[in-house]
C-alpha atoms as a PDB file:
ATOM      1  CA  UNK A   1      25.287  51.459  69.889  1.00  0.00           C
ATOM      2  CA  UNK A   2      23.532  48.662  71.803  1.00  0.00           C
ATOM      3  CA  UNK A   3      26.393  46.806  72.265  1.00  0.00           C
ATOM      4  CA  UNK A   4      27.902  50.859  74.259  1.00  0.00           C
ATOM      5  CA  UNK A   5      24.884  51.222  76.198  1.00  0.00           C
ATOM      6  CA  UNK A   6      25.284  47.378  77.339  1.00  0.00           C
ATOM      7  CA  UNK A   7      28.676  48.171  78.315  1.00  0.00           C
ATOM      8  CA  UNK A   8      27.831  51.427  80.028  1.00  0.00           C
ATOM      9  CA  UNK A   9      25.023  49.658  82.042  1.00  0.00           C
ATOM     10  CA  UNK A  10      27.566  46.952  83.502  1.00  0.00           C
ATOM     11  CA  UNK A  11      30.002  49.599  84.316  1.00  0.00           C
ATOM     12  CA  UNK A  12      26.968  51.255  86.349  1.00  0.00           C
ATOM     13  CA  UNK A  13      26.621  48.140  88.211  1.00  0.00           C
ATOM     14  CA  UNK A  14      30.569  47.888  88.676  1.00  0.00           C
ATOM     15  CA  UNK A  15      30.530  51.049  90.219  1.00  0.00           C
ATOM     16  CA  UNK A  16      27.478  50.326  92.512  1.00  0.00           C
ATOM     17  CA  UNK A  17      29.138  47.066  93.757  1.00  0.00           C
ATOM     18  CA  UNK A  18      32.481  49.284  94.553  1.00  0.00           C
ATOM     19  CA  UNK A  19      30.866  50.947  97.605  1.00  0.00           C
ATOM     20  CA  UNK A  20      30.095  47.590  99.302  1.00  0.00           C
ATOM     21  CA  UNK A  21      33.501  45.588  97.852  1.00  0.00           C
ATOM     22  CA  UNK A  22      35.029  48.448  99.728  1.00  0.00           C
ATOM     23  CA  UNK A  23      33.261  48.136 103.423  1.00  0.00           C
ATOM     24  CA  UNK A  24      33.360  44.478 103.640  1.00  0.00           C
ATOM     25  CA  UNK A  25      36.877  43.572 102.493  1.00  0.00           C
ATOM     26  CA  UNK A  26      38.587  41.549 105.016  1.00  0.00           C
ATOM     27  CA  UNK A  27      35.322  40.784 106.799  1.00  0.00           C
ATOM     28  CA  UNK A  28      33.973  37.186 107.442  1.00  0.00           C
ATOM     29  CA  UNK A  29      30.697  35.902 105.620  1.00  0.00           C
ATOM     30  CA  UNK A  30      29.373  32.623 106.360  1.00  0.00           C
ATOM     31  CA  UNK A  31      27.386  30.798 104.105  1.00  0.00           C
ATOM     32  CA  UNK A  32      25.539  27.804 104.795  1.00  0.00           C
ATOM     33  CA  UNK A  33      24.102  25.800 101.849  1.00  0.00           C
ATOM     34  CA  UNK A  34      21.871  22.948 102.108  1.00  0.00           C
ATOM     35  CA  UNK A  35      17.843  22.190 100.942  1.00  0.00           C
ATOM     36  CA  UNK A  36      16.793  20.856  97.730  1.00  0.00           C
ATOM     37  CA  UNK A  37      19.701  23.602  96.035  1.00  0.00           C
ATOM     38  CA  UNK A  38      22.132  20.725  96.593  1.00  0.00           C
ATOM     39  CA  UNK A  39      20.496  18.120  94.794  1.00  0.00           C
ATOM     40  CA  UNK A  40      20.409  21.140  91.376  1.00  0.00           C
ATOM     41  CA  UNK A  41      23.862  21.541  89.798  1.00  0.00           C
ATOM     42  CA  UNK A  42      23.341  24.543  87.879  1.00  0.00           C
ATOM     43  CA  UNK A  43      22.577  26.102  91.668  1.00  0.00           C
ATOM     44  CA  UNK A  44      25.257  24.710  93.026  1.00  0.00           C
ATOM     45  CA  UNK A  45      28.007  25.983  90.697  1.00  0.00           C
ATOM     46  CA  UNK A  46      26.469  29.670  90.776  1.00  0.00           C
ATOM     47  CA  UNK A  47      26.388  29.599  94.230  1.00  0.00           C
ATOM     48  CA  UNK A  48      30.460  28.506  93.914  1.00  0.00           C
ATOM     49  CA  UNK A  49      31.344  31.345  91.760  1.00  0.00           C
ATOM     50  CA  UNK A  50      29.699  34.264  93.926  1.00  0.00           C
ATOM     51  CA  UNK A  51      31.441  32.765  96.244  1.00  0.00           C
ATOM     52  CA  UNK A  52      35.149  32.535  94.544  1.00  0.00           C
ATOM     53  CA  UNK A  53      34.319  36.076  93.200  1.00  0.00           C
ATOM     54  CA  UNK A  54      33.934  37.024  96.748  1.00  0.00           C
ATOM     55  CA  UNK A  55      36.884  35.855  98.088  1.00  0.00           C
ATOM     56  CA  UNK A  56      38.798  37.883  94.962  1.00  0.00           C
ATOM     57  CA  UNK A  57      37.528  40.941  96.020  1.00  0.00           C
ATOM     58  CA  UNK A  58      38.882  40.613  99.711  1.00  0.00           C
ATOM     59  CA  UNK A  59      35.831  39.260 101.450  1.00  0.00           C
ATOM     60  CA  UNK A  60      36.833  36.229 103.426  1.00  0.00           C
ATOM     61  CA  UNK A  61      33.898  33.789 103.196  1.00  0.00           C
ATOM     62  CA  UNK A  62      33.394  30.157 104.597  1.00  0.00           C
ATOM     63  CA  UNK A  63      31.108  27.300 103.241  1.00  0.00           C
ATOM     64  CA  UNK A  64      29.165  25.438 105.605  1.00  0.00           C
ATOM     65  CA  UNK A  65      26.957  22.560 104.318  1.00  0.00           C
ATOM     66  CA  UNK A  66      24.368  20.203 105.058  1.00  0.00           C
ATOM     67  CA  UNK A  67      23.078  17.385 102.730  1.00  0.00           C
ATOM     68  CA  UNK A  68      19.938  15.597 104.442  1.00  0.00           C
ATOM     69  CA  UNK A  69      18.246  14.431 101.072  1.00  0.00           C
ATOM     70  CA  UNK A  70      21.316  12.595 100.152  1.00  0.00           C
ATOM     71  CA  UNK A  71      21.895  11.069 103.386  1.00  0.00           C
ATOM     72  CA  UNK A  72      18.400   9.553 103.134  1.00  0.00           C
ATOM     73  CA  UNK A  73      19.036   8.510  99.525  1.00  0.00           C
ATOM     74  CA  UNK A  74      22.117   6.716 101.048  1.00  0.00           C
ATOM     75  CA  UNK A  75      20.577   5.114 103.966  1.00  0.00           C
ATOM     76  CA  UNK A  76      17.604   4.007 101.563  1.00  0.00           C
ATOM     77  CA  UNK A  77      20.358   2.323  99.678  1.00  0.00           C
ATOM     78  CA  UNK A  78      21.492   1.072 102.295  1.00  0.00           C
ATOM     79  CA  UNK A  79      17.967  -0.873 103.455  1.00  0.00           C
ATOM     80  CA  UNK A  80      18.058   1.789 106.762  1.00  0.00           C
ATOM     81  CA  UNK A  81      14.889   3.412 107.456  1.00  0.00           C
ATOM     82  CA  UNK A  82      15.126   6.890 108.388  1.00  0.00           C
ATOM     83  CA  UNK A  83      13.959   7.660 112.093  1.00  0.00           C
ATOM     84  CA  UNK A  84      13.314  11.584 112.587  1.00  0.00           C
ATOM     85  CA  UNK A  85      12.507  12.669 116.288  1.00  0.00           C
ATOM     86  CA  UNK A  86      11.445  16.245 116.806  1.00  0.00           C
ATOM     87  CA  UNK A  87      12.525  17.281 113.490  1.00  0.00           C
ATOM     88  CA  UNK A  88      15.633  15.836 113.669  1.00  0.00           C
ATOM     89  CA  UNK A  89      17.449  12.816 112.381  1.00  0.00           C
ATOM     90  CA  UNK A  90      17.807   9.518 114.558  1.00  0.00           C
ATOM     91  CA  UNK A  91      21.234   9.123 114.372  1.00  0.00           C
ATOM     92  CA  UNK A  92      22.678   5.192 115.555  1.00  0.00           C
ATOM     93  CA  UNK A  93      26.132   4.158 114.437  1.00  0.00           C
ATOM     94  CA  UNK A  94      25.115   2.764 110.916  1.00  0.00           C
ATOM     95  CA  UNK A  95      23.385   5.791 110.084  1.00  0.00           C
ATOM     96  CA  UNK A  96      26.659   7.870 111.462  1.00  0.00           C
ATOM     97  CA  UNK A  97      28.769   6.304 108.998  1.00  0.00           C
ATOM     98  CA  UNK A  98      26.478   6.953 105.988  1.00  0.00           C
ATOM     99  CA  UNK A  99      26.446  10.691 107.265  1.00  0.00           C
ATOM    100  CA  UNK A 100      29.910  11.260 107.830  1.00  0.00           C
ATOM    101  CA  UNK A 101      30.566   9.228 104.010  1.00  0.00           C
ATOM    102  CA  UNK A 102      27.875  11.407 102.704  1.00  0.00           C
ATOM    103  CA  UNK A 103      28.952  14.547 103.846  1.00  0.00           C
ATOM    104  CA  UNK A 104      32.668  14.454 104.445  1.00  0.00           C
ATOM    105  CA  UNK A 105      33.719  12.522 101.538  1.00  0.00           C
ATOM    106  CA  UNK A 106      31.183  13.175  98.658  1.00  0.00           C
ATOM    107  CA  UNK A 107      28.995  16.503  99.381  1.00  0.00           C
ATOM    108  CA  UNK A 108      32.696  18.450 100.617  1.00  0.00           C
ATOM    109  CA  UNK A 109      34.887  17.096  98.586  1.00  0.00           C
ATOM    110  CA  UNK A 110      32.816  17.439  95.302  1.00  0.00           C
ATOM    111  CA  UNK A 111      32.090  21.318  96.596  1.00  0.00           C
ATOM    112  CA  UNK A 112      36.035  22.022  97.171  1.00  0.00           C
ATOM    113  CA  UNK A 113      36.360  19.890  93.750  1.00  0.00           C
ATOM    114  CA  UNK A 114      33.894  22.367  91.556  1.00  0.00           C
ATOM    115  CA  UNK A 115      35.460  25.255  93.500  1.00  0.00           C
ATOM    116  CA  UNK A 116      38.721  24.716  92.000  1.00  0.00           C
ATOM    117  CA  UNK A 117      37.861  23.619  88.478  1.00  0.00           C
ATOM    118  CA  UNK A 118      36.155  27.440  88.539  1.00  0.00           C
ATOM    119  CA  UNK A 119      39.467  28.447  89.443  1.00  0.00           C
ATOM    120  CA  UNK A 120      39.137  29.404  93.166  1.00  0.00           C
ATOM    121  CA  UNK A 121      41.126  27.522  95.615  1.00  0.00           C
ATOM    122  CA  UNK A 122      39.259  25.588  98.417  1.00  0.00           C
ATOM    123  CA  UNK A 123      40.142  23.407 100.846  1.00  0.00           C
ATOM    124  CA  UNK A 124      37.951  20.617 102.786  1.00  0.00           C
ATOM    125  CA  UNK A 125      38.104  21.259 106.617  1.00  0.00           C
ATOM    126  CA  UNK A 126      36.541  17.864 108.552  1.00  0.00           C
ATOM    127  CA  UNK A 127      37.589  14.701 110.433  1.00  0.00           C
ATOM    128  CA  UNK A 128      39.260  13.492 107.063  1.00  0.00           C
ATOM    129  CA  UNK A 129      41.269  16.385 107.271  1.00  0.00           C
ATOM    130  CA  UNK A 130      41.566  19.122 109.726  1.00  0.00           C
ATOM    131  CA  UNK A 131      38.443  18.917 112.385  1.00  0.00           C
ATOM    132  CA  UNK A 132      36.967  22.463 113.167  1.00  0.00           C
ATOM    133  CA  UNK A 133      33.460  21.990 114.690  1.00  0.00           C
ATOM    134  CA  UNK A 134      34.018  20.185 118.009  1.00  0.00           C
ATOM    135  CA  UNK A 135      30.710  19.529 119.733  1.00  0.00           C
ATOM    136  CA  UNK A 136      28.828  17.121 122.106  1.00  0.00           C
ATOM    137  CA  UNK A 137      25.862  15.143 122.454  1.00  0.00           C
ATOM    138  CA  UNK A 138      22.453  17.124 122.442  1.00  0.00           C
ATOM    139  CA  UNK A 139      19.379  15.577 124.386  1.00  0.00           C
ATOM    140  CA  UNK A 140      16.100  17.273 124.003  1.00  0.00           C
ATOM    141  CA  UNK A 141      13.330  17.574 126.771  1.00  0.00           C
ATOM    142  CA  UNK A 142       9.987  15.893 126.085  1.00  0.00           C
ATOM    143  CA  UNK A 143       6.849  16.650 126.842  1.00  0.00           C
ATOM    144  CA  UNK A 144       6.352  15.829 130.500  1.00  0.00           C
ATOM    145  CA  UNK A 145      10.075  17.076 130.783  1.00  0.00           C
ATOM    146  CA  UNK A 146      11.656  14.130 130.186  1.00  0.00           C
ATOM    147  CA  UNK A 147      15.273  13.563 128.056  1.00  0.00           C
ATOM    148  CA  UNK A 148      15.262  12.088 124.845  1.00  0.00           C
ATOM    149  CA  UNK A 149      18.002  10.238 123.038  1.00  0.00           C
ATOM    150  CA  UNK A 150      18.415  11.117 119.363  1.00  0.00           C
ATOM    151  CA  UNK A 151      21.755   8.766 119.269  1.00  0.00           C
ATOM    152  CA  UNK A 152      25.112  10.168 118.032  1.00  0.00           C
ATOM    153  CA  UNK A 153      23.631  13.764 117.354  1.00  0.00           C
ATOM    154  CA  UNK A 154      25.264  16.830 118.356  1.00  0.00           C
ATOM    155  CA  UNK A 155      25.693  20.250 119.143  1.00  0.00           C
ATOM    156  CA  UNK A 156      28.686  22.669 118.481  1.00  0.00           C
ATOM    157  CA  UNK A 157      30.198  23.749 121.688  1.00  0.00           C
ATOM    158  CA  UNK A 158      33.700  25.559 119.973  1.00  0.00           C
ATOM    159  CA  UNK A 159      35.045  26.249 116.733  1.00  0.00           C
ATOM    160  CA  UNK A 160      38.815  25.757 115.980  1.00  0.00           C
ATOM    161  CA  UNK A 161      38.818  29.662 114.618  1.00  0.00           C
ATOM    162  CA  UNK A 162      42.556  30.031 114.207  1.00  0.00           C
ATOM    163  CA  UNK A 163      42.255  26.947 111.453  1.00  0.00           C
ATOM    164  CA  UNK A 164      39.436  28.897 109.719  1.00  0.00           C
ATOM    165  CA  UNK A 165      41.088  32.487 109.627  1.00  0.00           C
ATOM    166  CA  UNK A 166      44.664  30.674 109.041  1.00  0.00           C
ATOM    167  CA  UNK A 167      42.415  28.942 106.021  1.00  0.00           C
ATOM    168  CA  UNK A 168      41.516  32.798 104.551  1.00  0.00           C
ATOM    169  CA  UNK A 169      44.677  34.310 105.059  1.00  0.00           C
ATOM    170  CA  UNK A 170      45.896  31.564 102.349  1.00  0.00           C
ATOM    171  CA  UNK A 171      43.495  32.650  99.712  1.00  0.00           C
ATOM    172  CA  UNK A 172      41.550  29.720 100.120  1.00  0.00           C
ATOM    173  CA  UNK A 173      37.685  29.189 101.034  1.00  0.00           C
ATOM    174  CA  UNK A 174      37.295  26.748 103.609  1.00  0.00           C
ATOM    175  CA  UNK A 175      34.623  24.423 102.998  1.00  0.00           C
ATOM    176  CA  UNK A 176      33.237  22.431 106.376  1.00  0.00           C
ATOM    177  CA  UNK A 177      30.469  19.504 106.262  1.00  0.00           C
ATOM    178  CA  UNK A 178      28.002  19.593 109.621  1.00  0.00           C
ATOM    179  CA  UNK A 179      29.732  17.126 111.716  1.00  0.00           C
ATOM    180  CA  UNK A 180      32.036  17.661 114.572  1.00  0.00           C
ATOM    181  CA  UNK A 181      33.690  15.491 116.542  1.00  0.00           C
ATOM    182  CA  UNK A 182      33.370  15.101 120.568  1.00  0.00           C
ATOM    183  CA  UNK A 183      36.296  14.718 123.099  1.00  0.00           C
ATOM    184  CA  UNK A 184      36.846  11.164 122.675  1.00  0.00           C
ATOM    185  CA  UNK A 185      37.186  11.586 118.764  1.00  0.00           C
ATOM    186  CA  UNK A 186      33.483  10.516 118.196  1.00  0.00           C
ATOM    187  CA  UNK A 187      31.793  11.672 114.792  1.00  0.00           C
ATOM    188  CA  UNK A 188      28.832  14.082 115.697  1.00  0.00           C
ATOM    189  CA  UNK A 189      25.753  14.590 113.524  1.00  0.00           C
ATOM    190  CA  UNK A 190      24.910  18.444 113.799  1.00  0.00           C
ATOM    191  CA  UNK A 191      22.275  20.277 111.882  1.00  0.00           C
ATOM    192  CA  UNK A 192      24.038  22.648 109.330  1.00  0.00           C
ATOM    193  CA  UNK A 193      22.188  25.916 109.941  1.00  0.00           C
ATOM    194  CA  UNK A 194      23.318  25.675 114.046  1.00  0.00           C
ATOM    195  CA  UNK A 195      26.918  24.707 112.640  1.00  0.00           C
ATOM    196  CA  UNK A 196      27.001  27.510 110.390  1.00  0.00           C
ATOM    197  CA  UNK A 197      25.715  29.972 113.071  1.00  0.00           C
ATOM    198  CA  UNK A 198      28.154  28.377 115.935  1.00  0.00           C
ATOM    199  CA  UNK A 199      31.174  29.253 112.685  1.00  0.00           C
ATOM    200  CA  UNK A 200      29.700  32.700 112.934  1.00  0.00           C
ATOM    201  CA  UNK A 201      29.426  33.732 116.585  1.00  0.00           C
ATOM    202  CA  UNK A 202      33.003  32.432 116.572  1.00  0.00           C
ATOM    203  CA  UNK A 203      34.391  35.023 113.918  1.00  0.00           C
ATOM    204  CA  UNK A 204      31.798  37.820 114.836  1.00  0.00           C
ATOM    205  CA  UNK A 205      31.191  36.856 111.019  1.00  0.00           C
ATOM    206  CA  UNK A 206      30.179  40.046 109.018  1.00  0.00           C
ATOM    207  CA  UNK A 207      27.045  38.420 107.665  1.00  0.00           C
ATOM    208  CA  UNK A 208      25.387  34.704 108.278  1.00  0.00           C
ATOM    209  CA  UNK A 209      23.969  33.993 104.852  1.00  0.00           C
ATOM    210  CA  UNK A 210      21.159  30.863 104.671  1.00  0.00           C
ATOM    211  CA  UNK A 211      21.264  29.466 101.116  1.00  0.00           C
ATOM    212  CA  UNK A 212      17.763  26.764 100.349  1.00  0.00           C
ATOM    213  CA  UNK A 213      15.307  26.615  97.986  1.00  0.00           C
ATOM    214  CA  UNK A 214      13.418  29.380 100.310  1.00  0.00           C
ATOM    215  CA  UNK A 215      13.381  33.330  98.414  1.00  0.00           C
ATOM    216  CA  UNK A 216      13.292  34.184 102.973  1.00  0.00           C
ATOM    217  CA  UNK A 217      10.399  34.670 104.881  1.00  0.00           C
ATOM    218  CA  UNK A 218       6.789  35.801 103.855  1.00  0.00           C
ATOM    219  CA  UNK A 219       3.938  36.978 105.694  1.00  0.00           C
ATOM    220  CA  UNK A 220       1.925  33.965 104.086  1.00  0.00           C
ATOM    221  CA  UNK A 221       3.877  31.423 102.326  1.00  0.00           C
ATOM    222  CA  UNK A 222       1.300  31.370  99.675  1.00  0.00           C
ATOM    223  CA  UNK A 223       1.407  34.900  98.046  1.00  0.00           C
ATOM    224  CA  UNK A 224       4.996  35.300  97.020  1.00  0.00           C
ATOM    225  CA  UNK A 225       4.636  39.176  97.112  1.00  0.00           C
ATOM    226  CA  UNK A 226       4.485  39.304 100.805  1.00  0.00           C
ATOM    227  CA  UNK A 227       8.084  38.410 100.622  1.00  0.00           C
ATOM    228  CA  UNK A 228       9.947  40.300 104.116  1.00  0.00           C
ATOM    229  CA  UNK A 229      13.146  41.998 103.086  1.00  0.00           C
ATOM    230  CA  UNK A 230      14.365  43.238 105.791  1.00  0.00           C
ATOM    231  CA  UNK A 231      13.119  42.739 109.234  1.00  0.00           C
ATOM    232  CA  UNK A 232      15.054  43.538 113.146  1.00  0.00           C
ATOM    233  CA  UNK A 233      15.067  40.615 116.104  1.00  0.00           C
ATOM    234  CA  UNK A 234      12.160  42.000 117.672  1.00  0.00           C
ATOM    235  CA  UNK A 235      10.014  41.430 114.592  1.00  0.00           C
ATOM    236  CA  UNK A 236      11.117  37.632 114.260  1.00  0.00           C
ATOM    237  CA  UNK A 237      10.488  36.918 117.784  1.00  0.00           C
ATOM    238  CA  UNK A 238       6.762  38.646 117.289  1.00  0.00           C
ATOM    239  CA  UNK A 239       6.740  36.428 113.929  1.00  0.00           C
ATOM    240  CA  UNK A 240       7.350  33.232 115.328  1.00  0.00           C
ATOM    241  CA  UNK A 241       4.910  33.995 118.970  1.00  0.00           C
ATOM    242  CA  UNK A 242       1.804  34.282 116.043  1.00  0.00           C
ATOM    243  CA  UNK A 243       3.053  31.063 113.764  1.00  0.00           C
ATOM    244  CA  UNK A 244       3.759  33.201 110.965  1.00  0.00           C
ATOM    245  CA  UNK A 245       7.620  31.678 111.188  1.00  0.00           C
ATOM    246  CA  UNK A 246       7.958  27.882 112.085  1.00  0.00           C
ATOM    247  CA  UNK A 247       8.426  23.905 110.940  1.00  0.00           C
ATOM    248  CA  UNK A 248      11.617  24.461 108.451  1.00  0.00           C
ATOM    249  CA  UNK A 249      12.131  27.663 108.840  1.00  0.00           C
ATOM    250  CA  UNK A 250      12.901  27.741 112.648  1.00  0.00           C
ATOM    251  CA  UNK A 251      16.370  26.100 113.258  1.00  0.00           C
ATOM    252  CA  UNK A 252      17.532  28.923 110.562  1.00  0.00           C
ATOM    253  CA  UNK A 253      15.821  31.762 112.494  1.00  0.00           C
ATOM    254  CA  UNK A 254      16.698  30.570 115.837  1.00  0.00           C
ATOM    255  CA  UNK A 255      20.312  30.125 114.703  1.00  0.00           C
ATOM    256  CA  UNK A 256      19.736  33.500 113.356  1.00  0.00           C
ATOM    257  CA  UNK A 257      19.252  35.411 116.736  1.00  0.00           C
ATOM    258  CA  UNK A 258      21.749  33.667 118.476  1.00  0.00           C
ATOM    259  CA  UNK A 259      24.543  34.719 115.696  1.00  0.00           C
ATOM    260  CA  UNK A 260      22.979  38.484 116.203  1.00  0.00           C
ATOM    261  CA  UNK A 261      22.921  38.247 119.859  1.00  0.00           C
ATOM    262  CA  UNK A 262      27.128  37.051 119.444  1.00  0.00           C
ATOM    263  CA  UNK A 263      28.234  40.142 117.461  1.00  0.00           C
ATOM    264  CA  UNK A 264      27.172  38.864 114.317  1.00  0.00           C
ATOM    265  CA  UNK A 265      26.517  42.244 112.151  1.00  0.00           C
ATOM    266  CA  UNK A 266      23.157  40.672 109.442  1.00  0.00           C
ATOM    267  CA  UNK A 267      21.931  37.294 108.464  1.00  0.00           C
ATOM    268  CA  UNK A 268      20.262  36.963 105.268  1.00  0.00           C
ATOM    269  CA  UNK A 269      18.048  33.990 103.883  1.00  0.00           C
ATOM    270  CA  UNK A 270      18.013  33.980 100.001  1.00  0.00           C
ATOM    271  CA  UNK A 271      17.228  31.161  97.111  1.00  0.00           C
ATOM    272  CA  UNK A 272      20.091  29.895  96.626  1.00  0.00           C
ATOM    273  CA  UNK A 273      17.924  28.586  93.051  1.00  0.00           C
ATOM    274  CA  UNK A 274      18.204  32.597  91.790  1.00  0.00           C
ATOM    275  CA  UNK A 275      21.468  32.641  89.785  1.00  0.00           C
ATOM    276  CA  UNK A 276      24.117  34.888  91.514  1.00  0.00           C
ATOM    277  CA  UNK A 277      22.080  35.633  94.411  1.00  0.00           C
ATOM    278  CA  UNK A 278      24.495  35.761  96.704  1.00  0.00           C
ATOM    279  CA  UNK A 279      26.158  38.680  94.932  1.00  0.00           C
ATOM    280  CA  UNK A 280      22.360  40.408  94.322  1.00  0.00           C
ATOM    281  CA  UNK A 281      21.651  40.263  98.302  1.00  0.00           C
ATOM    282  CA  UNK A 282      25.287  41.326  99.023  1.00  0.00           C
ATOM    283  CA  UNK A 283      26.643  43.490  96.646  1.00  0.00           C
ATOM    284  CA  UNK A 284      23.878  46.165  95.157  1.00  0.00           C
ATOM    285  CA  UNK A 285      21.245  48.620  96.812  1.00  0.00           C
ATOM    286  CA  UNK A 286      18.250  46.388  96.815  1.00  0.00           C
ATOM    287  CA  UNK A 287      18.852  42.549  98.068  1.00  0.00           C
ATOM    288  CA  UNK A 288      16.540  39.955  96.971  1.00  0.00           C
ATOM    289  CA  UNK A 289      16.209  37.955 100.105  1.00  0.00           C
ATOM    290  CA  UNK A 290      14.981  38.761 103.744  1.00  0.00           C
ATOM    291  CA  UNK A 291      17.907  40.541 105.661  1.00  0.00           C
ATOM    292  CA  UNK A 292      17.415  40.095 109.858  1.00  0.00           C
ATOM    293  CA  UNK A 293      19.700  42.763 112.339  1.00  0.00           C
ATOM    294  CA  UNK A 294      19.218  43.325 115.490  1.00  0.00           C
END
């Protein structure tokens, strides 16, 4: 009898998941994985399968990822001292090379590797391959309004869509590191949650998903049960004026709104450590994560 009612109670949540299989077949998710859930490979290959399983049931998802702990692993190898400025990474030739061997050629191809031994099919879209994200060099203002160099770091300024939706059509899940390349052909360091949300304005993605080692955002970080699960652009903006959003979490939320303020439909930011919760936040009543709309 136990072994019935266990049936009965995964046929419930078959039937639950139908509803939302059903509305976003044939729509774009974006899903951008990076933080300390790439260094854990029981994460990583959960993450993998909710995202083969969507792409069986007719979603169309893309994998965008970052990998900033094992670039500074490598560049520690390497005797190179990491440089951050304003939060992000120094980026000279030597250290372009370690990020574009890091990402393009270990992080992707191990991702598109995994993907397939699961039985999905993947493919690796980058400079190695087929570029997607072009960009060009960012500069950020200083204090007394001044420009300041962070080397041979970028910003995505267009997305080679057709590549990407040519990519789906196939049955494969595009998998893209966070470089692009400028007009000369010059390897770009971008930060992965702006990649992922330039990927998503582009497609007028369905949802702009933000998978870390973060459950999403909390009133205060240090009670767990003020955990915000759903919350409109407004809200954020309010949240970030009053400090209650800011040092890691702000590239995500800032690529956020400017996906929403594209045509982007949700963004969710969910723990990518939670087995399956990709499928929890997507596919039943009740996410797990915090869900922002406009």
């Amino acid at each position: 009898m136990a072994a019935v009612d266990e049936a009965i109670r995964k046929a419930k949540i078959l039937v639950e998941a139908l509803g939302w299989i059903r509305q976003f077949r044939d729509r774009y998710v974006v899903i951008k994985l990076g933080g300390s859930a790439l260094d854990d490979p029981d994460s990583v290959r959960n993450c993998l399968s909710d995202v083969i399983f969507m792409e069986a049931v007719g979603m169309r998802p893309i994998l965008v990822h970052g990998g900033g702990k094992a670039i500074s692993r490598a560049m520690e190898s390497a005797g190179i001292q990491p440089r951050f400025v304003h939060g992000r990474r120094y980026t000279d030739d030597e250290t372009l090379e370690i990020v574009g061997r890091v990402l393009a050629e270990e992080i992707c191809e191990s991702l598109v590797d995994e993907i397939r031994r699961q039985g999905g099919q993947a493919v690796g879209l980058n400079f190695r391959s087929q570029n997607v994200l072009e960009g060009e060099r960012l500069t950020l203002a200083g204090d007394a309004g001044e420009q300041i160099d962070l080397g041979r770091v970028g910003e995505v300024v267009n997305v080679r869509r057709e590549i990407l939706e040519a990519t789906c059509r196939s049955g494969s899940i595009p998998v893209l590191p966070s470089i692009a390349l400028d007009s000369d052909g010059g390897k770009l360091n971008v930060n992965a949650d702006t990649a992922a949300a330039a990927v998503a304005r582009a497609l007028r993605a369905e949802k702009l998903m933000f998978l870390s080692d973060v459950p999403g955002i909390f009133r205060d970080r240090t009670d767990p049960s003020t955990l915000i699960s759903h919350l409109q652009s407004d809200r954020v903006r309010a949240l970030i004026e009053d400090g209650t959003i800011d040092t890691g979490m702000l590239p995500k939320v800032d690529a956020a709104l400017d996906a929403l303020d594209a045509g982007v439909r949700k963004i969710h930011i969910v723990d990518a450590r939670v087995p399956h919760s990709i499928l929890l936040e997507i596919y039943s009543d009740k996410g797990i994560g915090t869900e922002i709309v406009r």
